[in-house]
C-alpha atoms as a PDB file:
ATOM      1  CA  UNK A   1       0.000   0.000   0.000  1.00  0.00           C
ATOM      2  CA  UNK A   2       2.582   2.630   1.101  1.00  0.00           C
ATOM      3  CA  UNK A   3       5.008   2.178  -2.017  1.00  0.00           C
ATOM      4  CA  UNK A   4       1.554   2.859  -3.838  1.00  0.00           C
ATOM      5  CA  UNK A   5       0.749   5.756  -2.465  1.00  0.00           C
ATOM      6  CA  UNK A   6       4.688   7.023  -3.210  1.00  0.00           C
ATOM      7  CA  UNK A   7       3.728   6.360  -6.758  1.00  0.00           C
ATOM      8  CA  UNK A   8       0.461   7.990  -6.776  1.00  0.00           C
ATOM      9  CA  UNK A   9       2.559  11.069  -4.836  1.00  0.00           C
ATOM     10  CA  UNK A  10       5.157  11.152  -7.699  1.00  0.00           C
ATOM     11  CA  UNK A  11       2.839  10.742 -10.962  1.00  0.00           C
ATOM     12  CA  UNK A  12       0.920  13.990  -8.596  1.00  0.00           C
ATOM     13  CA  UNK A  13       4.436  15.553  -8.822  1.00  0.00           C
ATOM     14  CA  UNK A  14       4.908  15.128 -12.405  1.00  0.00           C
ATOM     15  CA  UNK A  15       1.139  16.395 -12.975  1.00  0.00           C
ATOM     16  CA  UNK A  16       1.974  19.368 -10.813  1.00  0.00           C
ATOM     17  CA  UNK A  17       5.122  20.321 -12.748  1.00  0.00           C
ATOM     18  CA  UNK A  18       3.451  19.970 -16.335  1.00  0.00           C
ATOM     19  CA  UNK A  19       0.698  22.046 -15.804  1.00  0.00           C
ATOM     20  CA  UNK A  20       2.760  24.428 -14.258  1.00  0.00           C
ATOM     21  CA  UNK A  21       1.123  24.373 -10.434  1.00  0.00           C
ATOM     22  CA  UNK A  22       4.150  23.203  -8.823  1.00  0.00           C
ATOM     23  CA  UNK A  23       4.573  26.017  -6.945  1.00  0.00           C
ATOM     24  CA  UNK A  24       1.235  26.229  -5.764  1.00  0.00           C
ATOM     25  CA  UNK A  25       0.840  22.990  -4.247  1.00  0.00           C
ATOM     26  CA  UNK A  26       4.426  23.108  -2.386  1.00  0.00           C
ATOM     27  CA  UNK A  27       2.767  23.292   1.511  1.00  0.00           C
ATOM     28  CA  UNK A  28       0.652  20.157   0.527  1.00  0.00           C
ATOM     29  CA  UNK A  29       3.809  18.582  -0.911  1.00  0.00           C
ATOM     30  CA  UNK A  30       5.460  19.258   2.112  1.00  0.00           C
ATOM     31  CA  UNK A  31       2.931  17.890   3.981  1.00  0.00           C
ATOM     32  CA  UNK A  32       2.333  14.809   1.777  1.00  0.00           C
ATOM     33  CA  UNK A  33       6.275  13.945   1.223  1.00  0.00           C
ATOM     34  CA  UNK A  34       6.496  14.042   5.114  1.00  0.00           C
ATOM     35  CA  UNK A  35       3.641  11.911   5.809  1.00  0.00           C
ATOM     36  CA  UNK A  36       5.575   9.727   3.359  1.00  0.00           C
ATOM     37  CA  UNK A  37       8.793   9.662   4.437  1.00  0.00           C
ATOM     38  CA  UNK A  38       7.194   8.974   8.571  1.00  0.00           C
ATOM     39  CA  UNK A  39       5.039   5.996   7.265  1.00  0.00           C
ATOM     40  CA  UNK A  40       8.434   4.398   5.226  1.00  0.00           C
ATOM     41  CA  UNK A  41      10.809   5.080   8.278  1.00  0.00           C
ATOM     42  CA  UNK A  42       7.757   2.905  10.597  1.00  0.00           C
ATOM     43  CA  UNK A  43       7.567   0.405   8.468  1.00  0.00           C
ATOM     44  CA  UNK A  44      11.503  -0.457   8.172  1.00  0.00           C
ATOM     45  CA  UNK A  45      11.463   0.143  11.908  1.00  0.00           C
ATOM     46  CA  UNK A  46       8.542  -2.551  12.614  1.00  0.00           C
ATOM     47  CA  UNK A  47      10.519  -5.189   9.549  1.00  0.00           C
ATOM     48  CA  UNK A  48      14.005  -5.045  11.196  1.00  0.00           C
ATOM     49  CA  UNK A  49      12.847  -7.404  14.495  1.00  0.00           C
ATOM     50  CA  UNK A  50      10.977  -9.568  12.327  1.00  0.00           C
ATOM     51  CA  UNK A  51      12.909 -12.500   9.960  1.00  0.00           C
ATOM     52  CA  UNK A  52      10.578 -12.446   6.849  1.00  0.00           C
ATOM     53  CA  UNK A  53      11.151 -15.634   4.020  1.00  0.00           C
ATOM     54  CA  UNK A  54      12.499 -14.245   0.816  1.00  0.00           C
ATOM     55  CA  UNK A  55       9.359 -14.829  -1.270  1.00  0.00           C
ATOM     56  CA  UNK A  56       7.272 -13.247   1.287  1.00  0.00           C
ATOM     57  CA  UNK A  57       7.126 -10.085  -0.783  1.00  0.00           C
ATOM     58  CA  UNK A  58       7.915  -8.870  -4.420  1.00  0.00           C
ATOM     59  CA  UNK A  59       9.799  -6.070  -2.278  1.00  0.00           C
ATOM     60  CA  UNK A  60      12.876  -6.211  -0.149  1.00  0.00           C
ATOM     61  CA  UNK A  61      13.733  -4.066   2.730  1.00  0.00           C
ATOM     62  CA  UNK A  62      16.237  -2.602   0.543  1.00  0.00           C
ATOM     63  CA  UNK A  63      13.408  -1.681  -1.523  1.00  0.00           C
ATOM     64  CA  UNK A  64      11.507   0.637   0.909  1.00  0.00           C
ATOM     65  CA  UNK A  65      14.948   2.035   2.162  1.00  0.00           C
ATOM     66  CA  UNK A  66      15.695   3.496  -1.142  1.00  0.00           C
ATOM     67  CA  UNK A  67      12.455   4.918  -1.450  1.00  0.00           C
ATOM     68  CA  UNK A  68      12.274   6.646   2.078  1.00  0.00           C
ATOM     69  CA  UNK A  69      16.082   7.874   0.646  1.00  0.00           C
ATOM     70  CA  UNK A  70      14.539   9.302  -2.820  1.00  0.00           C
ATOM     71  CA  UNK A  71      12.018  10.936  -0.804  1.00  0.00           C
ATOM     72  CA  UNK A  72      14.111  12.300   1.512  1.00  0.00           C
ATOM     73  CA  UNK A  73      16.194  13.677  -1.232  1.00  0.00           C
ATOM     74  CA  UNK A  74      13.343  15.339  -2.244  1.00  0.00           C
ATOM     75  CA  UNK A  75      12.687  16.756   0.967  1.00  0.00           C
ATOM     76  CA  UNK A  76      15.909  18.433   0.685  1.00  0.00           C
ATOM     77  CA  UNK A  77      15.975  19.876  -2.387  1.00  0.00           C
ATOM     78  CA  UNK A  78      12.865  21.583  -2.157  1.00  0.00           C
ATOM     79  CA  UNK A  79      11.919  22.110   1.335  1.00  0.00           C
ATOM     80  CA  UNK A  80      15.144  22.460   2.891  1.00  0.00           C
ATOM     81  CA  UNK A  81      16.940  26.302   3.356  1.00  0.00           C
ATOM     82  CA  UNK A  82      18.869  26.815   0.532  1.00  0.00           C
ATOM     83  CA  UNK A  83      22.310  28.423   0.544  1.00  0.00           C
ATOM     84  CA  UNK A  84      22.988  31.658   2.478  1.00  0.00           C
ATOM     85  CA  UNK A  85      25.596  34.756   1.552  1.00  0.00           C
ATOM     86  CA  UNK A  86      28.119  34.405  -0.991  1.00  0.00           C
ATOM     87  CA  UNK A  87      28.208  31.402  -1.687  1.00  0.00           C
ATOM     88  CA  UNK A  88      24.322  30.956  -2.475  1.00  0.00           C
ATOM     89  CA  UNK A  89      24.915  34.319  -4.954  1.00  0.00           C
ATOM     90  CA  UNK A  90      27.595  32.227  -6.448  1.00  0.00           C
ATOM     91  CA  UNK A  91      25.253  29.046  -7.134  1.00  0.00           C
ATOM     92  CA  UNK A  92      22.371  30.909  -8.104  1.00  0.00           C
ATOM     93  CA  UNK A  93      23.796  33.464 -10.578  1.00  0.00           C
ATOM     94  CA  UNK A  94      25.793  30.184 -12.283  1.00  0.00           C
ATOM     95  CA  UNK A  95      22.163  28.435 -12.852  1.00  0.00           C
ATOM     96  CA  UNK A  96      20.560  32.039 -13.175  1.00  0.00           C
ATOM     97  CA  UNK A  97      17.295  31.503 -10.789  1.00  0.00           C
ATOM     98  CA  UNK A  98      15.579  33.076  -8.198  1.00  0.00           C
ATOM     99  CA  UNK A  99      15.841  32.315  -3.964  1.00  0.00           C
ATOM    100  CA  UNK A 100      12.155  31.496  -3.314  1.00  0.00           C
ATOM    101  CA  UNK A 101      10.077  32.460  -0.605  1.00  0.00           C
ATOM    102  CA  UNK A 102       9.947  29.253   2.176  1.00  0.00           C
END
């Protein structure tokens, strides 16, 4: 169910970004990748004590720890604070954008 609802969160993403409302809908991204990210961390926490057989599953472990680590990647790179002082000038002016608002 959870890796599910990742994909239904990233196809939302890509839907977001075509029709140009990404920026609109960052607080519920926020809000959504978190809820995410919580829900993945619980469920490797609750599968570490527990031995499951091999074929249990078509995913691994490994599987939902990558995900909670894309996520979390995305976390960062939009939600996090971005560069400060010189440094952030630097990085911005060599992609030309804009600081945005958090």
């Amino acid at each position: 169910m959870w890796f599910a609802d990742v994909e239904t969160f990233r196809d939302a993403e890509d839907q977001a970004l075509a029709s140009n409302f990404y920026s609109e809908k960052l607080g519920e991204h926020r809000v959504i990748l978190g809820q995410l990210i919580s829900r993945g961390k619980r469920s490797l926490a609750a599968a570490k004590p527990i031995e499951l057989p091999a074929d249990f599953s078509s995913f691994s472990i490994d599987d939902v720890r990558a995900t909670v680590a894309s996520l979390e990647t995305t976390h960062r790179c939009q939600h996090s604070r971005k560069m400060d002082g010189a440094v952030g000038a630097r990085v911005s002016a060599l992609f030309d954008v804009e600081e945005r608002e958090n």
